[in-house]
PDB file of N, CA and C in Angstrom:
ATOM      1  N   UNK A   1      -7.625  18.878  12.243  1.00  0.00           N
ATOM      2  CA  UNK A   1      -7.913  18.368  10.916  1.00  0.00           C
ATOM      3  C   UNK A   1      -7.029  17.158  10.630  1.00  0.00           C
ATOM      4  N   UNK A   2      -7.595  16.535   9.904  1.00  0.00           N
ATOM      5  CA  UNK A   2      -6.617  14.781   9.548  1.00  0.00           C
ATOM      6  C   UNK A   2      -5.824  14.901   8.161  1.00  0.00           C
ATOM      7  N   UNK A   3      -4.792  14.641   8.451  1.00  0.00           N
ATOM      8  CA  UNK A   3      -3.930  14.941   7.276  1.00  0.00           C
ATOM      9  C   UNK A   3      -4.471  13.656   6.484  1.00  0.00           C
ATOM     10  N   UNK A   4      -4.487  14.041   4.883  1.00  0.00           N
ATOM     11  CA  UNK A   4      -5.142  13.132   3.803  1.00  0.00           C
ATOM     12  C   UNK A   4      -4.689  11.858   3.705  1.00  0.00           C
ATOM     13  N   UNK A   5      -3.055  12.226   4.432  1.00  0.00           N
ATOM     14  CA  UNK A   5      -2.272  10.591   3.873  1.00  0.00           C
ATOM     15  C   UNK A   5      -2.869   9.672   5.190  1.00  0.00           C
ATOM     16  N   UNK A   6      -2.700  10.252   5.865  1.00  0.00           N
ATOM     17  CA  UNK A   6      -3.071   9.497   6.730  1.00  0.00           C
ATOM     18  C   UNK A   6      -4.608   9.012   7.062  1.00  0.00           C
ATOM     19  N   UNK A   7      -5.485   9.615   6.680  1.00  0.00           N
ATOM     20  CA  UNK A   7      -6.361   8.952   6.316  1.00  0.00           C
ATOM     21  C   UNK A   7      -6.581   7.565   5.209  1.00  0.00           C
ATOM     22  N   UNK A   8      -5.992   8.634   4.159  1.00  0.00           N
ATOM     23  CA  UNK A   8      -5.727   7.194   3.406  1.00  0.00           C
ATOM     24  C   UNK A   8      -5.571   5.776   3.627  1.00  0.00           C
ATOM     25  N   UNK A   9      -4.434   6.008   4.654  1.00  0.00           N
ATOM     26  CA  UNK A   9      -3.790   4.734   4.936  1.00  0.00           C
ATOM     27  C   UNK A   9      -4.435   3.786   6.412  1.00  0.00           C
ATOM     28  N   UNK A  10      -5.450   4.779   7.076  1.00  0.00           N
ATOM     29  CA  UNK A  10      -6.437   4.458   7.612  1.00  0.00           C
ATOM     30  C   UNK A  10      -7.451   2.975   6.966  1.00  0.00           C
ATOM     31  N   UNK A  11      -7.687   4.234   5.828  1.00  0.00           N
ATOM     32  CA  UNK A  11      -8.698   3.137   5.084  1.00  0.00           C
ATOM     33  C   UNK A  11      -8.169   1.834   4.453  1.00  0.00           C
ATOM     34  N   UNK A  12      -6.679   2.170   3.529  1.00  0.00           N
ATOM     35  CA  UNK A  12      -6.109   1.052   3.576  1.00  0.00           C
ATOM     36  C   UNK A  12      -6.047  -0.564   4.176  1.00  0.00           C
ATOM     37  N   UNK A  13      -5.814  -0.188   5.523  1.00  0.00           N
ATOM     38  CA  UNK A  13      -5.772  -0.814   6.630  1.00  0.00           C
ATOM     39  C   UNK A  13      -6.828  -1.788   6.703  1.00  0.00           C
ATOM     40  N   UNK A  14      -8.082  -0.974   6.950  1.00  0.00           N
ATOM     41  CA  UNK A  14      -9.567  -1.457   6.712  1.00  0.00           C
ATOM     42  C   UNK A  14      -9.523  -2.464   5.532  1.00  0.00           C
ATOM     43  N   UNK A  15      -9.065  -1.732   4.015  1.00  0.00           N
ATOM     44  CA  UNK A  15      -9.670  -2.381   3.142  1.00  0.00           C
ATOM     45  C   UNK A  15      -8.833  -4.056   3.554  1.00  0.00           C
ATOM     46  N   UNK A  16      -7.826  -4.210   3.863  1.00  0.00           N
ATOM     47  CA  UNK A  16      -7.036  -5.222   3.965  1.00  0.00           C
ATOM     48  C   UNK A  16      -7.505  -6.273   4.761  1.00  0.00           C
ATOM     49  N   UNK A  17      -8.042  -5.572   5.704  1.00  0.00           N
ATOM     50  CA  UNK A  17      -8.521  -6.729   6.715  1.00  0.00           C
ATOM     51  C   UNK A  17      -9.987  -7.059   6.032  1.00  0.00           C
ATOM     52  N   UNK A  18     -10.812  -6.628   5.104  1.00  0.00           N
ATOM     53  CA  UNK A  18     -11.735  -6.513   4.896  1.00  0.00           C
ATOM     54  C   UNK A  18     -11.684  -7.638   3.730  1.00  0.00           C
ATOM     55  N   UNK A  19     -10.926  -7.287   2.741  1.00  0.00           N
ATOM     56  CA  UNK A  19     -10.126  -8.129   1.489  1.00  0.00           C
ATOM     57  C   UNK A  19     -10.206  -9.291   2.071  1.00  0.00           C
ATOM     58  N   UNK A  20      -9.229  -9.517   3.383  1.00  0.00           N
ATOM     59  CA  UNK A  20      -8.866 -10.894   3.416  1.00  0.00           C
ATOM     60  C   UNK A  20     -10.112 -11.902   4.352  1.00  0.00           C
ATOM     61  N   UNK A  21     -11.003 -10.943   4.639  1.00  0.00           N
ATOM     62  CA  UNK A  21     -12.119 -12.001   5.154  1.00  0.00           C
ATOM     63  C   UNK A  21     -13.037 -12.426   4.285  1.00  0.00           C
ATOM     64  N   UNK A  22     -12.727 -11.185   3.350  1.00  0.00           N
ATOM     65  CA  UNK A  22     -13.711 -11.847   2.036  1.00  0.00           C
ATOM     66  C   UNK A  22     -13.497 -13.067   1.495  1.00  0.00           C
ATOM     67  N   UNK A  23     -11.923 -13.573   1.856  1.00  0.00           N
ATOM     68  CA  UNK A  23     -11.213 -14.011   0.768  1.00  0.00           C
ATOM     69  C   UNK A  23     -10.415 -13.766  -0.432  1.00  0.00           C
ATOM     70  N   UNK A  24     -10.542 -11.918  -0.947  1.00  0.00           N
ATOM     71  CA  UNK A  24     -10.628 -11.427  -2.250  1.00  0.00           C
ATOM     72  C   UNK A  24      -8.819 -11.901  -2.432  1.00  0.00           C
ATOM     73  N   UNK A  25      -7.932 -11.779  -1.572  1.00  0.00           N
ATOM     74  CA  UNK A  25      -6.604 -11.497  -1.322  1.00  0.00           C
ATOM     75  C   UNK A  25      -6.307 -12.983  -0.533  1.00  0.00           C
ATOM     76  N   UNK A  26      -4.949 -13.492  -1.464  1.00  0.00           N
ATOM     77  CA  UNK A  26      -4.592 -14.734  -1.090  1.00  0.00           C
ATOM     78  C   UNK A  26      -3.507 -14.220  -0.087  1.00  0.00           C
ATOM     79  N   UNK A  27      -2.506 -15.384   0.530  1.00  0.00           N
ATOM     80  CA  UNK A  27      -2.288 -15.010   1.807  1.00  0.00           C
ATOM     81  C   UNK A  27      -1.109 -13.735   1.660  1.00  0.00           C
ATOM     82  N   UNK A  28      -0.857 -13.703   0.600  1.00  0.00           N
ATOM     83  CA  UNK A  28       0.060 -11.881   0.119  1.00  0.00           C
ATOM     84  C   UNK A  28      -0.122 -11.099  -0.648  1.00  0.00           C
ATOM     85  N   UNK A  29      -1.518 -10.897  -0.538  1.00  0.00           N
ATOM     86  CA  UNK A  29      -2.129 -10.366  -1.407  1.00  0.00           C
ATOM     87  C   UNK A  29      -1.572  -8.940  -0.993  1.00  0.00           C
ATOM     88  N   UNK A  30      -2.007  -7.635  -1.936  1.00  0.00           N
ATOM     89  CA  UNK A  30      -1.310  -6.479  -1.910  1.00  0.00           C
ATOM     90  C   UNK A  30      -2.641  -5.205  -2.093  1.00  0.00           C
ATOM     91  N   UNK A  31      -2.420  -4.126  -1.454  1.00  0.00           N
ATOM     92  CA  UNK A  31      -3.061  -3.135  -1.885  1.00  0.00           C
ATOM     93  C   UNK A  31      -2.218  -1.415  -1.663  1.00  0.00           C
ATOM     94  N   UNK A  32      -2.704  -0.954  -2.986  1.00  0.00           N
ATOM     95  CA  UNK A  32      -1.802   0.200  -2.777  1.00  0.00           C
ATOM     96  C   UNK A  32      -2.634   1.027  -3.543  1.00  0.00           C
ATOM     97  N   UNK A  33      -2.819   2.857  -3.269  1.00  0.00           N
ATOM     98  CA  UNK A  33      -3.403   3.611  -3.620  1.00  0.00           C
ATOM     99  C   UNK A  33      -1.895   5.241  -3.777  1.00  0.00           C
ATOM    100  N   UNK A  34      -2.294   5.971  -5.055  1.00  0.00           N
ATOM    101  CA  UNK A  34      -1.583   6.710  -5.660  1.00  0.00           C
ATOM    102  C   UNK A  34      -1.883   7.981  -4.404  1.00  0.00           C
ATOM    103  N   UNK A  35      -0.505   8.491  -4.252  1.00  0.00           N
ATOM    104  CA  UNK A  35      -0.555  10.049  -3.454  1.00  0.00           C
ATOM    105  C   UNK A  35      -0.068  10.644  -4.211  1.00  0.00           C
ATOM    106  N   UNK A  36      -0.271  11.867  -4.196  1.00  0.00           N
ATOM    107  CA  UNK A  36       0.338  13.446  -4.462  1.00  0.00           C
ATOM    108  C   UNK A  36       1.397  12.933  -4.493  1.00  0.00           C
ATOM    109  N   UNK A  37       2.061  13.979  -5.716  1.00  0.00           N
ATOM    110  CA  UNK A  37       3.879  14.543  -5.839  1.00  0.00           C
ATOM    111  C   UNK A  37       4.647  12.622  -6.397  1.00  0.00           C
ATOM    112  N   UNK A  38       3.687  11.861  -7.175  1.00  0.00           N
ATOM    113  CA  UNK A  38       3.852  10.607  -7.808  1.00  0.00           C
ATOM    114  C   UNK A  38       4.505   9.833  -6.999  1.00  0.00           C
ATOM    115  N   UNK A  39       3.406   9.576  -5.843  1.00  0.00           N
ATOM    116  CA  UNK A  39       3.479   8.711  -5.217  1.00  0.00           C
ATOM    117  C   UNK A  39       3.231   7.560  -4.601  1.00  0.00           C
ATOM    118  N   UNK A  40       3.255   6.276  -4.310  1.00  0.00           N
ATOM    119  CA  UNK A  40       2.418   5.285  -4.333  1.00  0.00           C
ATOM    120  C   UNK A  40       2.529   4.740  -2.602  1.00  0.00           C
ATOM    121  N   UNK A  41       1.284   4.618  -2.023  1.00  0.00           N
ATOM    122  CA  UNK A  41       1.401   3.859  -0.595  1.00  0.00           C
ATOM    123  C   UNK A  41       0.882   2.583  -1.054  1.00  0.00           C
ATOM    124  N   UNK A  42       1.915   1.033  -0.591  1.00  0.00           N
ATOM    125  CA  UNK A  42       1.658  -0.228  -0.447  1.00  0.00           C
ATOM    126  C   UNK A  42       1.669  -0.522   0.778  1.00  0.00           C
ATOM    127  N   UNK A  43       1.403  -1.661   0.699  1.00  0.00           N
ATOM    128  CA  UNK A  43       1.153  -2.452   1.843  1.00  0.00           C
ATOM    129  C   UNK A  43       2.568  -3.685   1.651  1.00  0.00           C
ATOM    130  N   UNK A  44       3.070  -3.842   2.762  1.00  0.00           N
ATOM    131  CA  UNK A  44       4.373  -4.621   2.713  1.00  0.00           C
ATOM    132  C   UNK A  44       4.295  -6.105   2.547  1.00  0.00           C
ATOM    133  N   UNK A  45       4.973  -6.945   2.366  1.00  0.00           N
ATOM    134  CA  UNK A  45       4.840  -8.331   1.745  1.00  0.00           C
ATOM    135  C   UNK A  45       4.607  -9.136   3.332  1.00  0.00           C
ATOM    136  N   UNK A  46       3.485  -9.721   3.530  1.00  0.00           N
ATOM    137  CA  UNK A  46       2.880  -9.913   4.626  1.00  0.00           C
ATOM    138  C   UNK A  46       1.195  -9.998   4.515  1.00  0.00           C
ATOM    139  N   UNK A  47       0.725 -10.808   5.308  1.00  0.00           N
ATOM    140  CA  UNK A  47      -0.821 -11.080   4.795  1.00  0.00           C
ATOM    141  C   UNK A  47      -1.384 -10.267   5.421  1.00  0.00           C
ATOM    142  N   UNK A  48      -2.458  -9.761   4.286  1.00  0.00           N
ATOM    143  CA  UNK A  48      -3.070  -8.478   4.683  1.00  0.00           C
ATOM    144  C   UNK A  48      -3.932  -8.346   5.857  1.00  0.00           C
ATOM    145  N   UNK A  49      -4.532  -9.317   6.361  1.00  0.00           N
ATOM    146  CA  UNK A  49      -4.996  -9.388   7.825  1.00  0.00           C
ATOM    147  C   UNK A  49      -4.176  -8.518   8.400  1.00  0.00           C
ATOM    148  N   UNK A  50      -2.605  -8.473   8.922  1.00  0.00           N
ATOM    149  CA  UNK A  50      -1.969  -8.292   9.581  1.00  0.00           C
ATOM    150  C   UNK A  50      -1.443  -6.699   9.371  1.00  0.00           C
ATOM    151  N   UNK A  51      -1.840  -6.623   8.374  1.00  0.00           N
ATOM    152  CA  UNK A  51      -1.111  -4.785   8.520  1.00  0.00           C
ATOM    153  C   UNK A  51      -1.738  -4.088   8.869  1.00  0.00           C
ATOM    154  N   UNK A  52      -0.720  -3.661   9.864  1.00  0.00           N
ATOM    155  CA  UNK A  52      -1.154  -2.183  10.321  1.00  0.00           C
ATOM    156  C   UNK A  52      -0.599  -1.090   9.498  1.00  0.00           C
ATOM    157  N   UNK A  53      -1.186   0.582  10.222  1.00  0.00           N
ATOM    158  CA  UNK A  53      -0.700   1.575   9.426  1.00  0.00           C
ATOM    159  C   UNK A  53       0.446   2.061   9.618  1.00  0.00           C
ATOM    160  N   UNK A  54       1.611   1.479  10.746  1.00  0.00           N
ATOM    161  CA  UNK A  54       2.676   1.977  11.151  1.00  0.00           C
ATOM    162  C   UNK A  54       3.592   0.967   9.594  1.00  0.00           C
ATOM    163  N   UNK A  55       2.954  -0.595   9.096  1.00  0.00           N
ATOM    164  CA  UNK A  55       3.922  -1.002   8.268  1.00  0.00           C
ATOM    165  C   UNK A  55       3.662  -0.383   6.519  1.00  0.00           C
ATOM    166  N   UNK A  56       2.750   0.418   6.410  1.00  0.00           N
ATOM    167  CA  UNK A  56       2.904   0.463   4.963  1.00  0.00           C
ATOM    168  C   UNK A  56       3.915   1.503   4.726  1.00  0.00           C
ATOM    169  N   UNK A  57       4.036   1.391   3.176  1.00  0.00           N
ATOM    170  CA  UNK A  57       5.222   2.009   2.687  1.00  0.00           C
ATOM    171  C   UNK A  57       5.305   2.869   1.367  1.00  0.00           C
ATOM    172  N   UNK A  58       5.670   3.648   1.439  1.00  0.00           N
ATOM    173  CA  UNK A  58       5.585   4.929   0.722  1.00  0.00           C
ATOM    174  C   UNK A  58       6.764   4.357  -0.419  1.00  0.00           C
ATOM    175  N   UNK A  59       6.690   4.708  -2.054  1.00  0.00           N
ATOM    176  CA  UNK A  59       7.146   4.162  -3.080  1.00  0.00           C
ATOM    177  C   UNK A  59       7.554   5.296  -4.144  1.00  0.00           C
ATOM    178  N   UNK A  60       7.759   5.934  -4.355  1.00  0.00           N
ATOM    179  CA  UNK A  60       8.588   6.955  -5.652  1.00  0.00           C
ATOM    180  C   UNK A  60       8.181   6.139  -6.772  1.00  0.00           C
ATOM    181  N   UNK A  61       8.037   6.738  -8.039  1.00  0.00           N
ATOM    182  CA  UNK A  61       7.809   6.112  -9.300  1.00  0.00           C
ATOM    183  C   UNK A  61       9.054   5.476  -9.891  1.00  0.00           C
ATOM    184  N   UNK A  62      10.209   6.503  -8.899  1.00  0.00           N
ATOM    185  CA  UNK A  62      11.303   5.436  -9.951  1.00  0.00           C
ATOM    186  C   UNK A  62      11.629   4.366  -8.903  1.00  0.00           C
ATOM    187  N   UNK A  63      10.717   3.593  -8.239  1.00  0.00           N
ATOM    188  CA  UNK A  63      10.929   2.495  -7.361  1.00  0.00           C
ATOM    189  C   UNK A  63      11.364   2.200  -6.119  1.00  0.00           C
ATOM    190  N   UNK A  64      12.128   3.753  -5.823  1.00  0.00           N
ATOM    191  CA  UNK A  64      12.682   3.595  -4.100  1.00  0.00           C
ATOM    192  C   UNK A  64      11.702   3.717  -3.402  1.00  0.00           C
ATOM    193  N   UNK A  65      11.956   3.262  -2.182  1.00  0.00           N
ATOM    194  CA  UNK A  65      11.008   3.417  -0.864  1.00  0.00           C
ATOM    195  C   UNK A  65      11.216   4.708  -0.293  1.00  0.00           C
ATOM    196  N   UNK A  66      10.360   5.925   0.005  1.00  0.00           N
ATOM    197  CA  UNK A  66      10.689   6.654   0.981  1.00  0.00           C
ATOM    198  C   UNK A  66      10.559   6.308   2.334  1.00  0.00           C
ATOM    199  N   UNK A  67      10.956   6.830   3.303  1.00  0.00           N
ATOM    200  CA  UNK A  67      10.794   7.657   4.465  1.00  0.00           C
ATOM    201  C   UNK A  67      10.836   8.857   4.531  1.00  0.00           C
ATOM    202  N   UNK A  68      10.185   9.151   6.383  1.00  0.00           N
ATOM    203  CA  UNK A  68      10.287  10.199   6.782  1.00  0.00           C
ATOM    204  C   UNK A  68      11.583  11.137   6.354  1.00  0.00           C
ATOM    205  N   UNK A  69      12.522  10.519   6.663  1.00  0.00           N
ATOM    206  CA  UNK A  69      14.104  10.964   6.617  1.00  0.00           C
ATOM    207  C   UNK A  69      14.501  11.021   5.250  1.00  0.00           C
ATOM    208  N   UNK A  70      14.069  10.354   4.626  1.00  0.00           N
ATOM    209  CA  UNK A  70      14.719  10.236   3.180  1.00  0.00           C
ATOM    210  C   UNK A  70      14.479   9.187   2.475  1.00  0.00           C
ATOM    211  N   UNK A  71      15.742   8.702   2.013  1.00  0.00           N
ATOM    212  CA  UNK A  71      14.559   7.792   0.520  1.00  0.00           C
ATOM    213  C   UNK A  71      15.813   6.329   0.933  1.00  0.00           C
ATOM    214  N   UNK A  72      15.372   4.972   0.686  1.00  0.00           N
ATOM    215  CA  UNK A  72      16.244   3.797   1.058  1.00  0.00           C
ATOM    216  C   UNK A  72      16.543   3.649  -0.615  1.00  0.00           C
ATOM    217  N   UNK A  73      17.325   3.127  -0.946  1.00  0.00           N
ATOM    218  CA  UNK A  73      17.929   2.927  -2.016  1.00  0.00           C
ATOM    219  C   UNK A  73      17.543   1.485  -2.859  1.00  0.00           C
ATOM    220  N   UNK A  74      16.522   0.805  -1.995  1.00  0.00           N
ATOM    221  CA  UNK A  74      16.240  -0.373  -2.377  1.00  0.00           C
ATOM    222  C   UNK A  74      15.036  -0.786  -3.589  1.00  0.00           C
ATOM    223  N   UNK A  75      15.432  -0.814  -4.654  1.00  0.00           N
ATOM    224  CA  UNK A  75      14.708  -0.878  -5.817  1.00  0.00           C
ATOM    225  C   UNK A  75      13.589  -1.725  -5.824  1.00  0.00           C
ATOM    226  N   UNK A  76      11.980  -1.641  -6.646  1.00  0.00           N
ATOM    227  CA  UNK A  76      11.290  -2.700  -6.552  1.00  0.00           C
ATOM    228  C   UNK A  76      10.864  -3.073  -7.938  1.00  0.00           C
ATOM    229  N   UNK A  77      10.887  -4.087  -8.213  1.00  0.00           N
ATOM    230  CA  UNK A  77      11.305  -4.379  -9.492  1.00  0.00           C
ATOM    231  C   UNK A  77       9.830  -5.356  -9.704  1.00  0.00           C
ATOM    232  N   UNK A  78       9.069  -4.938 -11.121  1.00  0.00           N
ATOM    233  CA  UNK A  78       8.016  -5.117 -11.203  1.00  0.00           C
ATOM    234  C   UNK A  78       7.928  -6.849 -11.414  1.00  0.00           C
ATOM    235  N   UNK A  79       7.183  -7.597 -11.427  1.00  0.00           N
ATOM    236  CA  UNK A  79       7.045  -9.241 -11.279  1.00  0.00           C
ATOM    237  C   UNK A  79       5.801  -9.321 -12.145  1.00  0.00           C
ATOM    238  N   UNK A  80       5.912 -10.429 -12.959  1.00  0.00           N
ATOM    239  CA  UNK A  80       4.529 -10.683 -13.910  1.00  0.00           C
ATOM    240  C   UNK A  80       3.690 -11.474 -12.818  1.00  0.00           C
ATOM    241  N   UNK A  81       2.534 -11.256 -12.722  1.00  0.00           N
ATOM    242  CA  UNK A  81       1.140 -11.437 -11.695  1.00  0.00           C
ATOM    243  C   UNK A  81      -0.098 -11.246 -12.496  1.00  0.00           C
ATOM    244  N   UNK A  82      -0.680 -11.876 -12.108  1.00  0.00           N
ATOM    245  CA  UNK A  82      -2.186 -11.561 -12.424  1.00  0.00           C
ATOM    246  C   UNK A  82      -2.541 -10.255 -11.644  1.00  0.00           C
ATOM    247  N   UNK A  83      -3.131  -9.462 -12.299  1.00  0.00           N
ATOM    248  CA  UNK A  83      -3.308  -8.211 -11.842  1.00  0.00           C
ATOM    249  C   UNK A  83      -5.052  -8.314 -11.626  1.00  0.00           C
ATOM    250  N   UNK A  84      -5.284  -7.234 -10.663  1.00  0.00           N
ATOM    251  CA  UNK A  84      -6.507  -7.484 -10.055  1.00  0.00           C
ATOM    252  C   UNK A  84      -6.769  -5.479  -9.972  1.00  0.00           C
ATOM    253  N   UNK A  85      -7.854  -4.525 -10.591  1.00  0.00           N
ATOM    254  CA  UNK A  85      -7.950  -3.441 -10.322  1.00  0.00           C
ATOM    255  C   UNK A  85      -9.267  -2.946  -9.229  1.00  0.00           C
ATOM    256  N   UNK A  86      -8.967  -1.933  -8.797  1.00  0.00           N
ATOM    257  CA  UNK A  86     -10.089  -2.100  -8.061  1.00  0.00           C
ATOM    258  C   UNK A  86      -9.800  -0.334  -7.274  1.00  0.00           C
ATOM    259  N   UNK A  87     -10.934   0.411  -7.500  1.00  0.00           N
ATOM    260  CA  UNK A  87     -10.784   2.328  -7.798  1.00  0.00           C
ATOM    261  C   UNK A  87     -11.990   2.281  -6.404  1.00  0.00           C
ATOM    262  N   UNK A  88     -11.105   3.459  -4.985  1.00  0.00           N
ATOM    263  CA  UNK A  88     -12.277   3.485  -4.341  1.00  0.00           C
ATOM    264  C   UNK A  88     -11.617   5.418  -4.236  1.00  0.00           C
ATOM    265  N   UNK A  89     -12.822   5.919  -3.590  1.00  0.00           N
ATOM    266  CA  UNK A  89     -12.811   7.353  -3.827  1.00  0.00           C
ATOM    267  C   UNK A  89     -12.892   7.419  -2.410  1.00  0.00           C
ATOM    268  N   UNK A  90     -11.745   8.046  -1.857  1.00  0.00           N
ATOM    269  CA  UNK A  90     -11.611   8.512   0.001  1.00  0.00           C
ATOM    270  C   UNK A  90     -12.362  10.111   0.220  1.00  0.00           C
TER     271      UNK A  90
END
């Protein structure tokens, strides 16, 4: 059986490379979808063509990055952007 996150981040992957042939996503453009236990998977600062599923990154609500091992201490601090929404159902 396929664990959910990892599917997820399967599709992710897809949508990114998919985004950026459209054009939809300029060259850092971003995509990220909500997990269980308030959690957020992004995609790392890098053009989305290029990510794979080994670089995205798992996010805590109060801004740290997890890992496997534990959590990095490195805060992400929100930036005014034009925001772009966009809801797909895995």
């Amino acid at each position: 059986m396929v664990d959910p996150v990892e599917a997820i981040k399967e599709k992710m992957v897809m949508a990114c490379k998919v985004l950026q042939n459209q054009g939809a996503l300029d060259g850092y453009g971003h995509v990220s979808a909500r997990l269980p236990n308030k959690q957020i998977l992004s995609t790392p600062h890098r053009p989305p063509g290029k990510v794979a599923v080994r670089d995205l990154i798992i996010i805590g609500m109060d801004g740290k990055k997890s890992t496997p091992t534990g959590v990095f201490s490195t805060i992400i601090s929100p930036r005014s952007s034009t925001e772009v929404r966009a809801e797909f159902n895995v």
